[in-house]
C-alpha atoms as a PDB file:
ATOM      1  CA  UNK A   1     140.898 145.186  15.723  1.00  0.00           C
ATOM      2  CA  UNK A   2     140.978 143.653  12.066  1.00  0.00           C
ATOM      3  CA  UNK A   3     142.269 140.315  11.187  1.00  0.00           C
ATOM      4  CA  UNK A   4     145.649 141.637   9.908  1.00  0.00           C
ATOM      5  CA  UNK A   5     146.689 143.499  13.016  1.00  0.00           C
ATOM      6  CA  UNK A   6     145.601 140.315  15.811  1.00  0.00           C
ATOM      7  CA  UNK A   7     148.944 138.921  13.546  1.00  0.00           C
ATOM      8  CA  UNK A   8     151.013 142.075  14.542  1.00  0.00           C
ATOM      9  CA  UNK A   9     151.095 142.932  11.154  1.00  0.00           C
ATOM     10  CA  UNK A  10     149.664 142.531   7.844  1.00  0.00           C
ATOM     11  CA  UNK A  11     151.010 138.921   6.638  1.00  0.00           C
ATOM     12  CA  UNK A  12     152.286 140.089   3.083  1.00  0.00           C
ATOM     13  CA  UNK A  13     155.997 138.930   1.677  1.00  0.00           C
ATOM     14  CA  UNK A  14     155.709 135.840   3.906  1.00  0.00           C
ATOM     15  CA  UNK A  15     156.250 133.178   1.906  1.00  0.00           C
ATOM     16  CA  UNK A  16     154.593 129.826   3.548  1.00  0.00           C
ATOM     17  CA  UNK A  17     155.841 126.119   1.764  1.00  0.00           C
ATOM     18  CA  UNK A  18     153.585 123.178   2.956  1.00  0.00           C
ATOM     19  CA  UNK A  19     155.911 120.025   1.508  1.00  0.00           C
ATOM     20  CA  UNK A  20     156.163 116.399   1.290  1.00  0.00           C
ATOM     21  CA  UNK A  21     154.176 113.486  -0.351  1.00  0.00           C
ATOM     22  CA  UNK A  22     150.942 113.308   0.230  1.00  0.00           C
ATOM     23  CA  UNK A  23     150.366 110.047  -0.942  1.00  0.00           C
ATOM     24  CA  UNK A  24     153.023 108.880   1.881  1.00  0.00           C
ATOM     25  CA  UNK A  25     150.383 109.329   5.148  1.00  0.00           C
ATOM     26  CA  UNK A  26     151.955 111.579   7.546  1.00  0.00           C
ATOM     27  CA  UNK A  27     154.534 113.100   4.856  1.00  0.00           C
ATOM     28  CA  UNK A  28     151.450 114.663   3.402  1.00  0.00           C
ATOM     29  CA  UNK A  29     151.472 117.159   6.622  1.00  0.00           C
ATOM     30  CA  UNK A  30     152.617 119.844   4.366  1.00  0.00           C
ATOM     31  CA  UNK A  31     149.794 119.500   2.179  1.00  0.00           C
ATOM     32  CA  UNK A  32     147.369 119.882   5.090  1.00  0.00           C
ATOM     33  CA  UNK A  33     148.713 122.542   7.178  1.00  0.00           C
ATOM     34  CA  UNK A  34     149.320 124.718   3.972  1.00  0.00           C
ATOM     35  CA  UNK A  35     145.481 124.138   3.155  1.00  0.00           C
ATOM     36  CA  UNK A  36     144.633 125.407   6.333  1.00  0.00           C
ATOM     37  CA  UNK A  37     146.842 128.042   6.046  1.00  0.00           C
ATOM     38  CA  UNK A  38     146.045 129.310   2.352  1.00  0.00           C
ATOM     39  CA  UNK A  39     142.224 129.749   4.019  1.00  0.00           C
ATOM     40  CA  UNK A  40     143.514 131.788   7.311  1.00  0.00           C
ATOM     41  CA  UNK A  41     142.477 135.435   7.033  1.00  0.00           C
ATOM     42  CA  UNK A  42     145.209 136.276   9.721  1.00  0.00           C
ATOM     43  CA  UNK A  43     147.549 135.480   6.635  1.00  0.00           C
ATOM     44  CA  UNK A  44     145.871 137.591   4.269  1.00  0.00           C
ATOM     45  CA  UNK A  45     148.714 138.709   1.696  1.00  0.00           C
ATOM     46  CA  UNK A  46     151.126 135.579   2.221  1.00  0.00           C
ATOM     47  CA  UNK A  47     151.856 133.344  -0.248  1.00  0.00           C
ATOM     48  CA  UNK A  48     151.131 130.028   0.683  1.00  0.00           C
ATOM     49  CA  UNK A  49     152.715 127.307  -1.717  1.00  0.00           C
ATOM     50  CA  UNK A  50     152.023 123.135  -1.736  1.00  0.00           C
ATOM     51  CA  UNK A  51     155.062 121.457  -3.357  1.00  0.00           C
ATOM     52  CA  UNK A  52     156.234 117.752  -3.414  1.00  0.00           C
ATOM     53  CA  UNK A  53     159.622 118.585  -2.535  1.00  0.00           C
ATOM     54  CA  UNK A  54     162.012 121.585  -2.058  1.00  0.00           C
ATOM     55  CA  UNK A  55     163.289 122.599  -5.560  1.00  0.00           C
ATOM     56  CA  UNK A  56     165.956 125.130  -6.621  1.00  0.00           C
ATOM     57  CA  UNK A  57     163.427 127.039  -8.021  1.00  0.00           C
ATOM     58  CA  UNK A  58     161.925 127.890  -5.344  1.00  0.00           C
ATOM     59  CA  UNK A  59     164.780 130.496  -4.413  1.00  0.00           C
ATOM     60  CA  UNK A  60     163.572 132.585  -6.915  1.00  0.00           C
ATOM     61  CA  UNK A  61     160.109 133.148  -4.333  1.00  0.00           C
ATOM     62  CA  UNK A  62     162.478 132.504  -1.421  1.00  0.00           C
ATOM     63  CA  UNK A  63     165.052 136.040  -2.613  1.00  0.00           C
ATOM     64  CA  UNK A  64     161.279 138.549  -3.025  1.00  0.00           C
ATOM     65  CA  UNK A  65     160.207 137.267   0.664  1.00  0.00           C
ATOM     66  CA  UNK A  66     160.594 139.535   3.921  1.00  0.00           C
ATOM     67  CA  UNK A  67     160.143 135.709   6.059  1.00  0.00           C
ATOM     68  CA  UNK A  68     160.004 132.440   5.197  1.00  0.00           C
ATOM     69  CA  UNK A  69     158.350 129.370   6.715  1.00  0.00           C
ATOM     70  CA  UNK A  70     158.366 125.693   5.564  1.00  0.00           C
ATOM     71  CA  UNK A  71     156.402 122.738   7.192  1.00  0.00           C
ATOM     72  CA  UNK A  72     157.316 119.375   6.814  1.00  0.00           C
ATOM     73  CA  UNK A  73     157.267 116.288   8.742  1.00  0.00           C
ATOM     74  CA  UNK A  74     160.705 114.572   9.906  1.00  0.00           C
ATOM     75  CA  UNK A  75     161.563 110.808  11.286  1.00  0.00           C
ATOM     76  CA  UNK A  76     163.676 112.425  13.883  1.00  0.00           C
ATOM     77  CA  UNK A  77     161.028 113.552  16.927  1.00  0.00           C
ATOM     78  CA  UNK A  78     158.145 111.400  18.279  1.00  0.00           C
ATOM     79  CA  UNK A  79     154.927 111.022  16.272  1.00  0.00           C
ATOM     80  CA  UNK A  80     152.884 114.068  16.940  1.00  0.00           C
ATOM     81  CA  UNK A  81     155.519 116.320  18.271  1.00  0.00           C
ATOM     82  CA  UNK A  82     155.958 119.999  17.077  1.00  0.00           C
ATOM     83  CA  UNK A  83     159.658 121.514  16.166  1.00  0.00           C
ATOM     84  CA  UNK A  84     160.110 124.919  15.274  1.00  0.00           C
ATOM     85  CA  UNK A  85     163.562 125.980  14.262  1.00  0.00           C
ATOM     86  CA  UNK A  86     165.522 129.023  12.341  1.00  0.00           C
ATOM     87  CA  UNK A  87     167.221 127.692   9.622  1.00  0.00           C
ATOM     88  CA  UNK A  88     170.672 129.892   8.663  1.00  0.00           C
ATOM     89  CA  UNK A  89     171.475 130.021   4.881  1.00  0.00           C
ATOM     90  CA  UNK A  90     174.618 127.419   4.988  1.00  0.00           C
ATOM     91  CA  UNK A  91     175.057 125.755   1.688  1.00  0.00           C
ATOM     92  CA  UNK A  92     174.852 122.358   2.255  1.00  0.00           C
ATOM     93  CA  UNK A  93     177.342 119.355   0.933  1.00  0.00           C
ATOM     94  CA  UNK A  94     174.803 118.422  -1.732  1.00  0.00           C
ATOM     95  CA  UNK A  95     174.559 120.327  -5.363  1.00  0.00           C
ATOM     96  CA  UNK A  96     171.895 123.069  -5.251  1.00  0.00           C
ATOM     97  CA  UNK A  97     170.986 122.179  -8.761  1.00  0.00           C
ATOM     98  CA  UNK A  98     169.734 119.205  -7.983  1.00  0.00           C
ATOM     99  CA  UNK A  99     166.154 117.699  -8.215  1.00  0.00           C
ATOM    100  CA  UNK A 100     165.901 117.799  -4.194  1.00  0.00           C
ATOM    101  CA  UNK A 101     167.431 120.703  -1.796  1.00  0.00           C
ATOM    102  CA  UNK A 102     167.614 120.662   1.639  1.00  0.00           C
ATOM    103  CA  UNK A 103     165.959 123.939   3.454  1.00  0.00           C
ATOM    104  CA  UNK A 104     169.488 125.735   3.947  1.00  0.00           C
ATOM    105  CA  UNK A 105     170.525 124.810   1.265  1.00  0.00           C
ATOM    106  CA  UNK A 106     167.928 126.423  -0.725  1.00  0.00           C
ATOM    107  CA  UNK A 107     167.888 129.526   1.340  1.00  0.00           C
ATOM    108  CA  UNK A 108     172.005 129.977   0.297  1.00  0.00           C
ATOM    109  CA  UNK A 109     171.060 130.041  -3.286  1.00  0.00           C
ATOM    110  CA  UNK A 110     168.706 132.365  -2.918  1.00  0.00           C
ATOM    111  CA  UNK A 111     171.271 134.279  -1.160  1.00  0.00           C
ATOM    112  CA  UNK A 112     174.015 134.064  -3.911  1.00  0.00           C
ATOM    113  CA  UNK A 113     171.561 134.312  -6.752  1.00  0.00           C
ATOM    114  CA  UNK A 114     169.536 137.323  -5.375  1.00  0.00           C
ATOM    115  CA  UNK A 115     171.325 138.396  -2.032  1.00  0.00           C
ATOM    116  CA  UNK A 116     168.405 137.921  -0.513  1.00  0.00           C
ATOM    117  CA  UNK A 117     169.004 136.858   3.592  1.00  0.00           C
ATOM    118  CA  UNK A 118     164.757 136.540   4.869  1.00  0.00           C
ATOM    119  CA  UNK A 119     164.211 135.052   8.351  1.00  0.00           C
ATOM    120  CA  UNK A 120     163.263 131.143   7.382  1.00  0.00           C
ATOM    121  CA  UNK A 121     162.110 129.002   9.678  1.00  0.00           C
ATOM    122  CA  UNK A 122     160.640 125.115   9.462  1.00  0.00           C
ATOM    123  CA  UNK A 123     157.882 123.738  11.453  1.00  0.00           C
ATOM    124  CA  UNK A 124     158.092 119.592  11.443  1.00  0.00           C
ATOM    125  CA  UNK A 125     156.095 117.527  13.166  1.00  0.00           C
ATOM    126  CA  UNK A 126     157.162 113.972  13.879  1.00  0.00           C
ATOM    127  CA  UNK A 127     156.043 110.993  11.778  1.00  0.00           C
ATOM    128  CA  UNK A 128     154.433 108.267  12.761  1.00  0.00           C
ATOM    129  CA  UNK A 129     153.889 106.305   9.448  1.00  0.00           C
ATOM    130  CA  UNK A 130     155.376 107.095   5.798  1.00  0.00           C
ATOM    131  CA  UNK A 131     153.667 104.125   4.506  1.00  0.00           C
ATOM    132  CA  UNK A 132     151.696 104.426   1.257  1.00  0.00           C
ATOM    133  CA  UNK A 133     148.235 106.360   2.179  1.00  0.00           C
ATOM    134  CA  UNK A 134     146.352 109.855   1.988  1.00  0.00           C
ATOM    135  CA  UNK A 135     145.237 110.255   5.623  1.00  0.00           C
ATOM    136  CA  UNK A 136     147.566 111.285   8.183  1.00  0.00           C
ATOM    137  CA  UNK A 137     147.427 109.231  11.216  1.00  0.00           C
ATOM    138  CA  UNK A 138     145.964 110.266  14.721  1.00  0.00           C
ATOM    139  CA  UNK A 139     149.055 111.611  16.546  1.00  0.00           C
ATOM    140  CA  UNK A 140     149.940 114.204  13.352  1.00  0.00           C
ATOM    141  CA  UNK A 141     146.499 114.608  12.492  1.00  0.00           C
ATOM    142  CA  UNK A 142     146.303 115.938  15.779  1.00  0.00           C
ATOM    143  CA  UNK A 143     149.147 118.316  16.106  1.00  0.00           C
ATOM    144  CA  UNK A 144     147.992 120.267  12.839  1.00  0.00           C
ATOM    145  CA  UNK A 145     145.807 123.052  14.752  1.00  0.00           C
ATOM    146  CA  UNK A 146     149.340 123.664  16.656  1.00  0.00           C
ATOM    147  CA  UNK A 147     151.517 123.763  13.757  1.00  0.00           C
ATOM    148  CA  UNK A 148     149.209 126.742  12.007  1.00  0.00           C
ATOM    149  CA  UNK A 149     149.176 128.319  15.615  1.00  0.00           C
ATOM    150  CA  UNK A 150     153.250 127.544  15.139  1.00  0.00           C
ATOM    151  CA  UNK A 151     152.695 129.135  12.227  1.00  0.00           C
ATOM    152  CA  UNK A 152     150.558 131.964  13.206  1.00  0.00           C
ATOM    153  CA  UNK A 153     153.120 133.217  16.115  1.00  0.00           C
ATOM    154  CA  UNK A 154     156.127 133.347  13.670  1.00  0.00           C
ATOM    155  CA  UNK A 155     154.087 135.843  11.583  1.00  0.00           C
ATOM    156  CA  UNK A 156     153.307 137.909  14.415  1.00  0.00           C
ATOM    157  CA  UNK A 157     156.638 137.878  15.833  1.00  0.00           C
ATOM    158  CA  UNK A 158     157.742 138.729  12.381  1.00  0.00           C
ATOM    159  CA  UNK A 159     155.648 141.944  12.487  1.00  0.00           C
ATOM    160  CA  UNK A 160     157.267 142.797  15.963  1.00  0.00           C
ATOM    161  CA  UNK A 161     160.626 142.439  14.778  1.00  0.00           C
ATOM    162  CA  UNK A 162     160.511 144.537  11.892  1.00  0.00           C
END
């Protein structure tokens, strides 16, 4: 069995976003799972991006992909602890051409600048420190292995859909 089909399918049009700051400790779990991820040979053909924040240019990448999947930590869920959810493209209350755009938001202007509708989906993990700092800290350092496995399974339950 080759790499490709242990996903279900080869990986290509996925677009993958690792984001946050990684000079803010655990907000720099984008950074590191999308590492990880850029290096996976079950994702051979996905694009795997590193970005600071979501931009509106980003829809542009967003309306050519068949699935998309952004990681990012939130304050919301207990240090360590893994969230996968499917975002739907709602615009959101904020401008979409502003410096910062929220996941659905984004995916809605790639749908009225492109038409373009791809499954999208974010993986968090919950923060324990935002503090200034490069390392992430034991409880999201830990989870990383399960948020590219997180990863990994929306990929291959891509392939099934389709």
């Amino acid at each position: 069995m080759t790499e490709a089909a242990a996903t279900g399918r080869d990986a290509a049009g996925t677009l993958i976003v690792g984001y946050g700051n990684a000079l803010r400790s655990d907000d720099g779990l984008g950074w590191h799972a999308a590492t990880l991820l850029a290096d996976d040979p079950r994702l051979a053909g996905a694009q795997v991006q590193w970005q600071h924040q979501l931009t509106p240019e980003l829809a542009a990448d967003i309306g050519k992909a068949s699935l998309v999947v952004l990681i990012d930590v939130n304050v919301e869920d207990e240090p360590g602890a893994i969230s996968v959810r499917r975002l739907d493209a709602t615009p959101g209350t904020e401008s979409a051409w502003s410096h910062h755009v929220e996941p659905a938001a984004l995916l809605a202007l790639a749908h009225e600048l492109w038409n373009a509708s791809p499954p999208a989906y974010v993986v968090s993990v919950g923060a324990a420190s935002l503090d200034v700092g490069d390392r992430l800290t034991p409880a999201v350092e830990a989870a990383l292995p399960a948020v590219v496995e997180a990863v990994l399974a929306i990929v291959a339950g891509h392939g099934r859909e389709s």
